[in-house]
PDB file of N, CA and C in Angstrom:
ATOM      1  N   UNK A   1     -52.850  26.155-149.974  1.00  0.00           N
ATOM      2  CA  UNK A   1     -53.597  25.518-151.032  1.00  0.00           C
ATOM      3  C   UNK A   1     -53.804  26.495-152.185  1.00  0.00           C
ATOM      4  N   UNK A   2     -53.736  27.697-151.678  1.00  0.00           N
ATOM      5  CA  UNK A   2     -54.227  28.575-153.243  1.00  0.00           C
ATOM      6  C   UNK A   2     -53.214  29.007-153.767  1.00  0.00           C
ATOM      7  N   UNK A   3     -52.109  29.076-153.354  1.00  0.00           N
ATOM      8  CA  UNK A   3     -50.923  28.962-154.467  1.00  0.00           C
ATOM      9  C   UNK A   3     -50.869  27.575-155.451  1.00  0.00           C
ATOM     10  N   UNK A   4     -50.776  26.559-154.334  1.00  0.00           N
ATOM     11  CA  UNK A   4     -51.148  25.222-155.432  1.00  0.00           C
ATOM     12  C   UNK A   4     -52.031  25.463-156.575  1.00  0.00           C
ATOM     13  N   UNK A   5     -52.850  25.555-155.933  1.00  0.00           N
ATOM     14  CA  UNK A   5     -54.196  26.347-156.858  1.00  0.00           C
ATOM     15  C   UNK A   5     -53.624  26.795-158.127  1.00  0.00           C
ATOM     16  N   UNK A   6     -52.876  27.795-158.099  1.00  0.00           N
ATOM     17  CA  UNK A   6     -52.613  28.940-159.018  1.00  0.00           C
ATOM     18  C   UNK A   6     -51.193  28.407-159.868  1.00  0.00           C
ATOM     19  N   UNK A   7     -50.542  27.301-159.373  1.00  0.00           N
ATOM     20  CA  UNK A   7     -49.825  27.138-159.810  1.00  0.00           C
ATOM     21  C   UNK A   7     -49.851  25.862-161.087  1.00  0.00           C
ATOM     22  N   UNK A   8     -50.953  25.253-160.810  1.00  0.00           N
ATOM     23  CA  UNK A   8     -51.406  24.034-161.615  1.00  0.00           C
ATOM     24  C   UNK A   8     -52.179  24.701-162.644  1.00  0.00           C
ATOM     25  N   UNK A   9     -53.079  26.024-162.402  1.00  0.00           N
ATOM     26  CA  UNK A   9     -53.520  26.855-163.595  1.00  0.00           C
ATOM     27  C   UNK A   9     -52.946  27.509-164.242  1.00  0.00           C
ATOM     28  N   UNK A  10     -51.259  27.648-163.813  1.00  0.00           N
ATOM     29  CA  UNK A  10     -50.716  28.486-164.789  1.00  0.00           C
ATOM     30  C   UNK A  10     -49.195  28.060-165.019  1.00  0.00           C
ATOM     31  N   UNK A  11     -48.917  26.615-164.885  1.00  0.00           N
ATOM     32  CA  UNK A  11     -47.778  26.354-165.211  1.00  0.00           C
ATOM     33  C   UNK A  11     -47.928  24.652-165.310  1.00  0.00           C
ATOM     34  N   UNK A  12     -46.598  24.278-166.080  1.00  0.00           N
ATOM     35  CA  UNK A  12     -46.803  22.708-166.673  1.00  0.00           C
ATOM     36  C   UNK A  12     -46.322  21.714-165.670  1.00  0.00           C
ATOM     37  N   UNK A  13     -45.789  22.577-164.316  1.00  0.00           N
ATOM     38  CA  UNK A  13     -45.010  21.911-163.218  1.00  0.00           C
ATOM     39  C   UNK A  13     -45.517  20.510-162.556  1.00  0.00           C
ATOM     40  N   UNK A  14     -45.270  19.523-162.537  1.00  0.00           N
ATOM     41  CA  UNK A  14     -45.797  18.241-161.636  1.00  0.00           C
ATOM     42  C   UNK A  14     -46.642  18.574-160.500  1.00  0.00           C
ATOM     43  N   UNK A  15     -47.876  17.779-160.597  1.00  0.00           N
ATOM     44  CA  UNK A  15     -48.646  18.397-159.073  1.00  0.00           C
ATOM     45  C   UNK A  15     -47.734  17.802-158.043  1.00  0.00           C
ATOM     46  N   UNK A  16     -46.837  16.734-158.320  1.00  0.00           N
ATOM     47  CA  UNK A  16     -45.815  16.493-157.274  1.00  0.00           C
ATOM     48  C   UNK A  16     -44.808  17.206-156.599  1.00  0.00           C
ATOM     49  N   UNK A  17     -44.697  17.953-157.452  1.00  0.00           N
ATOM     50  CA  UNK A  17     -43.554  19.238-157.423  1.00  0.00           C
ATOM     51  C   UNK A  17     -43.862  20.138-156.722  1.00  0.00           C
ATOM     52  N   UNK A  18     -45.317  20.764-157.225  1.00  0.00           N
ATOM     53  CA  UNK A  18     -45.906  21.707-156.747  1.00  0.00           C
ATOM     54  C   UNK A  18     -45.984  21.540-155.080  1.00  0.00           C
ATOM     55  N   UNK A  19     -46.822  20.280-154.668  1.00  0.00           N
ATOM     56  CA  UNK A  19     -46.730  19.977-153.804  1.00  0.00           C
ATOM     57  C   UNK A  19     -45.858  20.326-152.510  1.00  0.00           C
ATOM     58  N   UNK A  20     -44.633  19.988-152.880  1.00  0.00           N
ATOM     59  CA  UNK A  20     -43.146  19.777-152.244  1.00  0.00           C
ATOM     60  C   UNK A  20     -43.379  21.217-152.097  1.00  0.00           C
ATOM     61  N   UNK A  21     -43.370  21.910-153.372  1.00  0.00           N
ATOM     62  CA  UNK A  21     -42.441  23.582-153.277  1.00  0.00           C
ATOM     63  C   UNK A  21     -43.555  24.478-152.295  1.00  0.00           C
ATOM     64  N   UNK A  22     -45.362  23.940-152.233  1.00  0.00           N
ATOM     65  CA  UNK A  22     -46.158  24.478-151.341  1.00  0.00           C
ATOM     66  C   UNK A  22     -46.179  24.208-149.631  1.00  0.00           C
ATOM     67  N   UNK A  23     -45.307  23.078-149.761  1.00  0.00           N
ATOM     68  CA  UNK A  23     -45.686  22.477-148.189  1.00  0.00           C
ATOM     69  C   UNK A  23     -46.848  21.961-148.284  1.00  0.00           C
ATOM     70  N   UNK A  24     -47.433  21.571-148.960  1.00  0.00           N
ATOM     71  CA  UNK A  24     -48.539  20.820-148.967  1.00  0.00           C
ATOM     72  C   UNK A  24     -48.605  19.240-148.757  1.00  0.00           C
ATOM     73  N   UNK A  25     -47.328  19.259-148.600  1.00  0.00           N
ATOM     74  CA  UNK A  25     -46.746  17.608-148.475  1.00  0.00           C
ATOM     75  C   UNK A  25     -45.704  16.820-149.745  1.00  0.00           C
ATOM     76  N   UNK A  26     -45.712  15.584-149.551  1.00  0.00           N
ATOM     77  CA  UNK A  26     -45.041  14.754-150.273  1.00  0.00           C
ATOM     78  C   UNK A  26     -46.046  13.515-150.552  1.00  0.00           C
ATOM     79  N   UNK A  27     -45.358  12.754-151.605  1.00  0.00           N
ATOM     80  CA  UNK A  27     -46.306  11.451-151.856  1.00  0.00           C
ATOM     81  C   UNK A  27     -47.589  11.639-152.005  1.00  0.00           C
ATOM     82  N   UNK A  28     -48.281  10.629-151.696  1.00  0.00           N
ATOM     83  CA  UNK A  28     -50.007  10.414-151.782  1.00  0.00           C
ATOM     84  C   UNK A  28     -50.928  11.442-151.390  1.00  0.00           C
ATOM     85  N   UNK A  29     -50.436  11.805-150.110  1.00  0.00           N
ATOM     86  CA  UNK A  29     -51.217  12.952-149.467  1.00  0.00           C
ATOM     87  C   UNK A  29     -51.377  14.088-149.995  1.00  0.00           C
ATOM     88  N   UNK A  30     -50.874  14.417-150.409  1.00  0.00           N
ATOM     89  CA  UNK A  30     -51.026  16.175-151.166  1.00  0.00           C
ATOM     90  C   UNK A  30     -52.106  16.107-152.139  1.00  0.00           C
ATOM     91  N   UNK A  31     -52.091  14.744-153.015  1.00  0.00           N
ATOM     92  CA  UNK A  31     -53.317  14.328-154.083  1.00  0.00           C
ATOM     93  C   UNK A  31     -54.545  13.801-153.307  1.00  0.00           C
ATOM     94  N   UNK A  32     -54.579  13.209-152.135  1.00  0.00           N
ATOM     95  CA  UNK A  32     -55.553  13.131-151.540  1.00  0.00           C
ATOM     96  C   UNK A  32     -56.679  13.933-150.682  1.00  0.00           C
ATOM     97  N   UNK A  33     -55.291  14.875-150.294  1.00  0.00           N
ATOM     98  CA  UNK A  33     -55.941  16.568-149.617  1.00  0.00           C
ATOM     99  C   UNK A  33     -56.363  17.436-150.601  1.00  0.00           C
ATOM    100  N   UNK A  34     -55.897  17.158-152.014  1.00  0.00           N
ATOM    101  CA  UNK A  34     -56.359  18.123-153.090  1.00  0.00           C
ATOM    102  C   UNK A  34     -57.844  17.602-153.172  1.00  0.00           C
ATOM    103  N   UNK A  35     -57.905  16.591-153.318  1.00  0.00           N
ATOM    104  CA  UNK A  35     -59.118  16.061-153.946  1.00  0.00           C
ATOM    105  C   UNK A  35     -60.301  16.268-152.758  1.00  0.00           C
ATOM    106  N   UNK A  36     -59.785  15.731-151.603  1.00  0.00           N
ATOM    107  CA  UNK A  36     -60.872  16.431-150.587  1.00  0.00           C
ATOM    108  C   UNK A  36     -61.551  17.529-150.492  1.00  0.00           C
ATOM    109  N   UNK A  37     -60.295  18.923-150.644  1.00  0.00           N
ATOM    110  CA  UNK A  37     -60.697  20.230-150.566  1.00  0.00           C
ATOM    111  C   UNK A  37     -61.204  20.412-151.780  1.00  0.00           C
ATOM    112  N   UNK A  38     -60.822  20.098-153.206  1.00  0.00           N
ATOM    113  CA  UNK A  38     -61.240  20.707-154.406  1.00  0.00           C
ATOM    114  C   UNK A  38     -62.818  19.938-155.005  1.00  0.00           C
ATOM    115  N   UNK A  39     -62.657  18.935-154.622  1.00  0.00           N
ATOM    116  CA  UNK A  39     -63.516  17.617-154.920  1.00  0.00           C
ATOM    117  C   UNK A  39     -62.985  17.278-156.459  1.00  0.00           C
ATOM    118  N   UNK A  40     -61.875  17.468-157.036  1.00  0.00           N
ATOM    119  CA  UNK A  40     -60.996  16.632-158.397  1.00  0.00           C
ATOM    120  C   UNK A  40     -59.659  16.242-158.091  1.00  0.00           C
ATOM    121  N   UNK A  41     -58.978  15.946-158.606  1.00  0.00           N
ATOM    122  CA  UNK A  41     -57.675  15.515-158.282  1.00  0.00           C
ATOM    123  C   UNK A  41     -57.206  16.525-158.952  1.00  0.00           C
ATOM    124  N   UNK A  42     -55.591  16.806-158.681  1.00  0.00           N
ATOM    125  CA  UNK A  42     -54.902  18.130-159.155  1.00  0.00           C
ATOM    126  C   UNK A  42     -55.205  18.158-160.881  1.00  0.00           C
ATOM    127  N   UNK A  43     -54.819  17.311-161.417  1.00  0.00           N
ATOM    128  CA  UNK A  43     -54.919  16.826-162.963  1.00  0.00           C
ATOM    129  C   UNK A  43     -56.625  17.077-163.572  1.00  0.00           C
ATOM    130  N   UNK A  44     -57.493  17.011-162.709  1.00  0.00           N
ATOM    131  CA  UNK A  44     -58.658  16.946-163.103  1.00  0.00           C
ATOM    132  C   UNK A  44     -58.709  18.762-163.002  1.00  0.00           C
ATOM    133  N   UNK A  45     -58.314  19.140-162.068  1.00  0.00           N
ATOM    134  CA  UNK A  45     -58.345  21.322-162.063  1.00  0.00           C
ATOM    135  C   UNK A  45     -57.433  21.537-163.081  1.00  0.00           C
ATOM    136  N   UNK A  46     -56.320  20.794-163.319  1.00  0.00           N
ATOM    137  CA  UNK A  46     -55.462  21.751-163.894  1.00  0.00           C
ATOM    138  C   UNK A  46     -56.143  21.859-165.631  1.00  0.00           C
ATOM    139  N   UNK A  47     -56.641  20.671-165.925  1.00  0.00           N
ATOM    140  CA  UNK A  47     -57.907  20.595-167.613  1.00  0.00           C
ATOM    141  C   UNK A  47     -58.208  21.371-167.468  1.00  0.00           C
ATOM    142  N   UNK A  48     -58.748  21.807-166.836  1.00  0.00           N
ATOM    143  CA  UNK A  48     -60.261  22.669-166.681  1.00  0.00           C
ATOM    144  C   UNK A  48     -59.561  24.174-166.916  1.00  0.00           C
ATOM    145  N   UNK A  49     -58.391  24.464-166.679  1.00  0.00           N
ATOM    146  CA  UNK A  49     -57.952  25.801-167.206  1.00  0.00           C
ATOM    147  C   UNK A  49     -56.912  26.151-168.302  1.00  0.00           C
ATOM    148  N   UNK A  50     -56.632  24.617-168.859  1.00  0.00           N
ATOM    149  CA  UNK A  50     -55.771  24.253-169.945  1.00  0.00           C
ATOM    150  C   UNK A  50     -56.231  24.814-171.426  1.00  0.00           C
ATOM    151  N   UNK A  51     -55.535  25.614-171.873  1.00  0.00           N
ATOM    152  CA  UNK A  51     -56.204  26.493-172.771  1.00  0.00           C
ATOM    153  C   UNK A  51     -55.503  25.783-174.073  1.00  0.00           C
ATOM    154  N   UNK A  52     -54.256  24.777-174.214  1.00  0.00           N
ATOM    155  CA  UNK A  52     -53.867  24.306-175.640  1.00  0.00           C
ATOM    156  C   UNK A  52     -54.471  23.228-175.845  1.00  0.00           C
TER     157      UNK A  52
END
């Protein structure tokens, strides 16, 4: 998860993508386990460190 993490804060890559390339899963689940552990959805963390 904390590569995911790090990778949605510092690159424009699909949280779908990310996903895949973390093992964090495929499809629905990876956005549903994000949101559990983080309490936002990937898109809602990745704002929050979006600096343009």
């Amino acid at each position: 998860m904390r590569e995911a993490l790090e990778l949605l804060e510092s690159s424009d890559e699909a949280h779908e993508r990310i996903a895949a390339r973390t093992g964090t899963g495929a499809s629905d689940a990876p956005r549903r386990h994000f949101t559990r552990v983080t309490g936002r959805p990937p898109e809602g963390h990745r704002r929050t460190f979006d600096t343009r």
